[in-house]
C-alpha atoms as a PDB file:
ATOM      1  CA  UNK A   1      -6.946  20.988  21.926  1.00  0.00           C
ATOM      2  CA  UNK A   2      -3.397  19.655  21.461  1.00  0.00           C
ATOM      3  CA  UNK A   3      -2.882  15.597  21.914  1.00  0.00           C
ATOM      4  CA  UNK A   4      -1.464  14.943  25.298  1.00  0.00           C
ATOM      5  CA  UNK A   5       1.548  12.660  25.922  1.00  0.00           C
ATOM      6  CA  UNK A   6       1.580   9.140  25.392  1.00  0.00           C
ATOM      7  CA  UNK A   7       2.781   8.313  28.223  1.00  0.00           C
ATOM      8  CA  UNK A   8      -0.193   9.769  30.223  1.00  0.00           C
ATOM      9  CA  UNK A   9      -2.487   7.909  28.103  1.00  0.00           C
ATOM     10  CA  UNK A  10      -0.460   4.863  28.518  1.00  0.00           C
ATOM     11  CA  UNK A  11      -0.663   5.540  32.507  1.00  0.00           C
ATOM     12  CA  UNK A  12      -4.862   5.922  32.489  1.00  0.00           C
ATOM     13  CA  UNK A  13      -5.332   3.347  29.356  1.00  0.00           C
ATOM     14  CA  UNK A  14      -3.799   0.049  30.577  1.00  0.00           C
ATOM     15  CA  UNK A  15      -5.308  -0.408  34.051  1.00  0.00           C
ATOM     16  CA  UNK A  16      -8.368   0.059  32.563  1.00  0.00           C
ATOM     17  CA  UNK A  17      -8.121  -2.569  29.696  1.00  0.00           C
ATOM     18  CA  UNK A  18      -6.685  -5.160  31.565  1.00  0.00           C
ATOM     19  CA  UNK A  19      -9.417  -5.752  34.061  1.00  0.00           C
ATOM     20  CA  UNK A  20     -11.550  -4.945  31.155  1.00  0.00           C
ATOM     21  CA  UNK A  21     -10.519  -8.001  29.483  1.00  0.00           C
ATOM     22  CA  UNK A  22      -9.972 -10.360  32.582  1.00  0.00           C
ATOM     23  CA  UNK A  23     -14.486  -9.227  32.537  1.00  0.00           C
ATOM     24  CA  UNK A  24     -14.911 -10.260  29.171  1.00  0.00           C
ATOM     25  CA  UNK A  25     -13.126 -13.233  29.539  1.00  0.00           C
ATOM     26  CA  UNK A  26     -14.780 -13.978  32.803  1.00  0.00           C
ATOM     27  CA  UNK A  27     -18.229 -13.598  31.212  1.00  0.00           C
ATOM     28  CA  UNK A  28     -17.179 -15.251  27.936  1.00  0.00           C
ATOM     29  CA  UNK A  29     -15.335 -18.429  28.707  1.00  0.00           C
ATOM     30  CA  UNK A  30     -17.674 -20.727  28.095  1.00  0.00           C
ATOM     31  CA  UNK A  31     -17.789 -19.465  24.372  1.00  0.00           C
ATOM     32  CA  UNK A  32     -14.223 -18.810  23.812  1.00  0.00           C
ATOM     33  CA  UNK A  33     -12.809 -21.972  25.475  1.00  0.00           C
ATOM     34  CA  UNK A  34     -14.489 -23.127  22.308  1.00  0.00           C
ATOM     35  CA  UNK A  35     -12.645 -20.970  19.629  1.00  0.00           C
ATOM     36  CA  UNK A  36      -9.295 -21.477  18.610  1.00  0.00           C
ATOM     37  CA  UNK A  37      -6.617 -18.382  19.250  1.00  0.00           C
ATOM     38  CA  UNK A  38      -6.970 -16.256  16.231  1.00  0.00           C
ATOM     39  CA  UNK A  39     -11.242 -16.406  16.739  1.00  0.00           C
ATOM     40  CA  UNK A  40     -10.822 -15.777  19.990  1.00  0.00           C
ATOM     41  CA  UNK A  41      -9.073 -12.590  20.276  1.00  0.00           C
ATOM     42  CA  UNK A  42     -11.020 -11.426  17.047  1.00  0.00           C
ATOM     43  CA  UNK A  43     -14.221 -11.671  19.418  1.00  0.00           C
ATOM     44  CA  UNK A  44     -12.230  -9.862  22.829  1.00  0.00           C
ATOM     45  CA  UNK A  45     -11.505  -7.314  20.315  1.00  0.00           C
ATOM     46  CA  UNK A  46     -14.785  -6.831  18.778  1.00  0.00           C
ATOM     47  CA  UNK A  47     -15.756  -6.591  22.006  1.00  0.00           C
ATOM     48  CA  UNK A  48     -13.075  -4.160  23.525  1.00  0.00           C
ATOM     49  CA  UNK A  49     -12.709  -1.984  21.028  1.00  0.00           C
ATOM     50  CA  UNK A  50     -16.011  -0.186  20.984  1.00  0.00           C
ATOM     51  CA  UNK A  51     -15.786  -0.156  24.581  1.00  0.00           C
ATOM     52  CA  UNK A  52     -12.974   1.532  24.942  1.00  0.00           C
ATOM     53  CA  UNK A  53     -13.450   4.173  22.088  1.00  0.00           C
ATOM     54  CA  UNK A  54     -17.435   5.012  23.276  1.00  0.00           C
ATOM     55  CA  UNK A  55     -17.307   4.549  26.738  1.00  0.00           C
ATOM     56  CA  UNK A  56     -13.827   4.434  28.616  1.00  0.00           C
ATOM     57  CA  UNK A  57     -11.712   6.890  26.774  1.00  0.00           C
ATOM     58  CA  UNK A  58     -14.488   9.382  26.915  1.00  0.00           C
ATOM     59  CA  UNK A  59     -14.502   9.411  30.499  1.00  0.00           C
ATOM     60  CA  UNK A  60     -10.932   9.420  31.044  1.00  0.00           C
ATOM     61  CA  UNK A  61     -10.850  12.559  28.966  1.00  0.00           C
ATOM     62  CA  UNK A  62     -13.062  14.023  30.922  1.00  0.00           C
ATOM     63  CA  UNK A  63     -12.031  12.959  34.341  1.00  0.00           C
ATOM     64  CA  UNK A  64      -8.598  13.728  33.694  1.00  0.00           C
ATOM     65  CA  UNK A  65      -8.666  15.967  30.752  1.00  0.00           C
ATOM     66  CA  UNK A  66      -6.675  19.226  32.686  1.00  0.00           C
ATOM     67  CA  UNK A  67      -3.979  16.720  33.479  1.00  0.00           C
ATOM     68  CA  UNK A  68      -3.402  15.098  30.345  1.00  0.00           C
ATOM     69  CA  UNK A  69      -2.933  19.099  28.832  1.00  0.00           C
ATOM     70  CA  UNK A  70      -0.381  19.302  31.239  1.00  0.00           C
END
């Protein structure tokens, strides 16, 4: 299976992390209001990461897999 275009994952990636992390944040303010910037976004990506990888990119392969061949 070749690697589709950036571009396209660009298009189904972003909407999808940005709400993701307006959640996380949501959920984890009072915790990071405590930590300064750098510990912060070490803990939204420790968080995001593994989401996106396991769960989200999975099913926007899938759901969108025979466009992003295209």
């Amino acid at each position: 299976m070749k690697k589709p275009p950036k571009w396209k994952m660009v298009i189904l990636v972003w909407p999808i992390v940005y709400p993701t992390i307006l959640l996380i944040t949501y959920l984890l303010l009072p915790i990071l209001n405590k930590l300064d910037l750098p510990k912060r976004t070490l803990v939204m990506t420790i968080i995001l990461v593994p989401i996106m990888i396991y769960l989200i990119l999975p099913m926007i392969n899938r759901t969108f897999g025979k466009w992003l061949q295209k």
